[in-house]
C-alpha atoms as a PDB file:
ATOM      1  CA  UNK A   1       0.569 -49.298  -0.327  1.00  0.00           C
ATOM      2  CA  UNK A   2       0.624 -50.463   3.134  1.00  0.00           C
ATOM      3  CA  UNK A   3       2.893 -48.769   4.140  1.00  0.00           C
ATOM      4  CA  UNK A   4       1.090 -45.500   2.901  1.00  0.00           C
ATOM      5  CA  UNK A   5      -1.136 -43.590   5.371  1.00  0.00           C
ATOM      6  CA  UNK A   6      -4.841 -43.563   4.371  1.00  0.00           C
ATOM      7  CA  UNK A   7      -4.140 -39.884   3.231  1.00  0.00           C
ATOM      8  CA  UNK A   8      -1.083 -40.580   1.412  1.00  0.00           C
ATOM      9  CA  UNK A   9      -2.503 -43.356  -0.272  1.00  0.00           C
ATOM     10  CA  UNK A  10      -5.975 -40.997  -1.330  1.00  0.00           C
ATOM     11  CA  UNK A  11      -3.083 -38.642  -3.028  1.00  0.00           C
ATOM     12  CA  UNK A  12      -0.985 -41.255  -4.989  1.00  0.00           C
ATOM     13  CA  UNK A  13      -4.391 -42.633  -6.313  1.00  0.00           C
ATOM     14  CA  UNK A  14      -5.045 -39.021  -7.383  1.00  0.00           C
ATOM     15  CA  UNK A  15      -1.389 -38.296  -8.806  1.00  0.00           C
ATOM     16  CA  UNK A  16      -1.877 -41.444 -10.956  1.00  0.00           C
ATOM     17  CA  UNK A  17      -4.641 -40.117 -12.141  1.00  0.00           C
ATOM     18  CA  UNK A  18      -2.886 -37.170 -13.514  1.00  0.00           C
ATOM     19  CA  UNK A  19      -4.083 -34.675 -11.096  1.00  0.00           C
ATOM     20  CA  UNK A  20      -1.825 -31.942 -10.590  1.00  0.00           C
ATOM     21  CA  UNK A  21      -1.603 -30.941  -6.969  1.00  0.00           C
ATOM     22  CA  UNK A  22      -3.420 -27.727  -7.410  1.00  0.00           C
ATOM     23  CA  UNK A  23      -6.288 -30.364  -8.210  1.00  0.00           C
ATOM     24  CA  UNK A  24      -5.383 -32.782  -5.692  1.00  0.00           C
ATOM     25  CA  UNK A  25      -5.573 -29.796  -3.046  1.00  0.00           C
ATOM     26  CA  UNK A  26      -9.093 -28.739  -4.235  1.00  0.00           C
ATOM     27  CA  UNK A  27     -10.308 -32.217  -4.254  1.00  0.00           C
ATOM     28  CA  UNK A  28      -9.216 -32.477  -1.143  1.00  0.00           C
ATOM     29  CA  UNK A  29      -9.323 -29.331   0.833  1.00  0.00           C
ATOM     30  CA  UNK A  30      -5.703 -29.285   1.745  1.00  0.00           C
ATOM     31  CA  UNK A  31      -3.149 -26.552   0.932  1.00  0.00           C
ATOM     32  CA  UNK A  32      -0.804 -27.257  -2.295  1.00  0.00           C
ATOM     33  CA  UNK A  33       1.187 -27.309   0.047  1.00  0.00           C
ATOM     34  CA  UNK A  34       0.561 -29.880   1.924  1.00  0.00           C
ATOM     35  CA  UNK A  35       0.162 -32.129  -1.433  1.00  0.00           C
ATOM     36  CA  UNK A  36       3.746 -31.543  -2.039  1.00  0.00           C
ATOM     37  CA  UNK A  37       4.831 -32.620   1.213  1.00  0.00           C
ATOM     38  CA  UNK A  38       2.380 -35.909   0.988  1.00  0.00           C
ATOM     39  CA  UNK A  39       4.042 -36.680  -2.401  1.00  0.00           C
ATOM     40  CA  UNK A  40       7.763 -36.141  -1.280  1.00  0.00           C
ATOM     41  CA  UNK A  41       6.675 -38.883   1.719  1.00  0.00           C
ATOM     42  CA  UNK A  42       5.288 -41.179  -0.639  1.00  0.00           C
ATOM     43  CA  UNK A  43       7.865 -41.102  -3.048  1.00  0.00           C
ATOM     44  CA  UNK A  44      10.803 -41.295   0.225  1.00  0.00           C
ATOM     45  CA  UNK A  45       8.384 -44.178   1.853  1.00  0.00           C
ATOM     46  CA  UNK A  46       8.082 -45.896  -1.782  1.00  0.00           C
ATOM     47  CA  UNK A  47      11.541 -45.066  -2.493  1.00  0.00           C
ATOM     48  CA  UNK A  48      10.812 -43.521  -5.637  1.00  0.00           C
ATOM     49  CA  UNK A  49      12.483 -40.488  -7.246  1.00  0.00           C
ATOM     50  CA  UNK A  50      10.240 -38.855  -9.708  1.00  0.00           C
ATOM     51  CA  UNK A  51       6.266 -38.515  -9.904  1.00  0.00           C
ATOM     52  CA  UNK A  52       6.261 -40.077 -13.225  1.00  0.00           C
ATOM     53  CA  UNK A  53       7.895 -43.131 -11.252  1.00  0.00           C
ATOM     54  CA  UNK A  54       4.648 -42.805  -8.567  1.00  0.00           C
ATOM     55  CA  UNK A  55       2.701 -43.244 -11.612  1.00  0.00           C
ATOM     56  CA  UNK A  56       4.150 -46.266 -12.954  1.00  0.00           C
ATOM     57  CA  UNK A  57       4.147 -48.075  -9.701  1.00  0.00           C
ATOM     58  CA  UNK A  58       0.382 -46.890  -9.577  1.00  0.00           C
ATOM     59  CA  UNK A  59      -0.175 -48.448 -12.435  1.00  0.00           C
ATOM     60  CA  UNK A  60       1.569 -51.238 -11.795  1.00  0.00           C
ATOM     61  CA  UNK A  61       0.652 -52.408  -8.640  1.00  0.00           C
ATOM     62  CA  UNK A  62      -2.957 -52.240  -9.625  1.00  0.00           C
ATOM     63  CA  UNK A  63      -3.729 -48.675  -7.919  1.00  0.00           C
ATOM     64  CA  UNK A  64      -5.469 -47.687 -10.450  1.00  0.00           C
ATOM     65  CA  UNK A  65      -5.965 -48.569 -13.928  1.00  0.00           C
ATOM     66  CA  UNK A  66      -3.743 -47.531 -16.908  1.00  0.00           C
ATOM     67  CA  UNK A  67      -6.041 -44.852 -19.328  1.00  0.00           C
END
């Protein structure tokens, strides 16, 4: 996570809690837009593929806690 910035890390904490970006954005007050481009960095910076695969690393690195 450290090499997430603050923001990123505020939106994988959300995707891993099953927000869906129109959610995230809201929460937020960001453009869905500019989700999507936060979650393509973290997944490039994580190298991770999928958002399912942000979840699991969420999850597994202690991020958050599995429901």
């Amino acid at each position: 996570m450290d090499t997430l910035t603050q923001r990123e890390q505020q939106v994988a904490i959300l995707v891993a809690q099953g927000l869906s970006n129109t959610e995230i954005a809201e929460r937020l007050v960001v453009s869905e837009k500019t989700v999507r481009n936060h979650v393509t960095h973290i997944l490039a910076k994580l190298g991770l593929r999928t958002r399912p695969q942000l979840i699991a690393a969420a999850w597994d690195n202690g991020w958050v806690l599995r429901p």
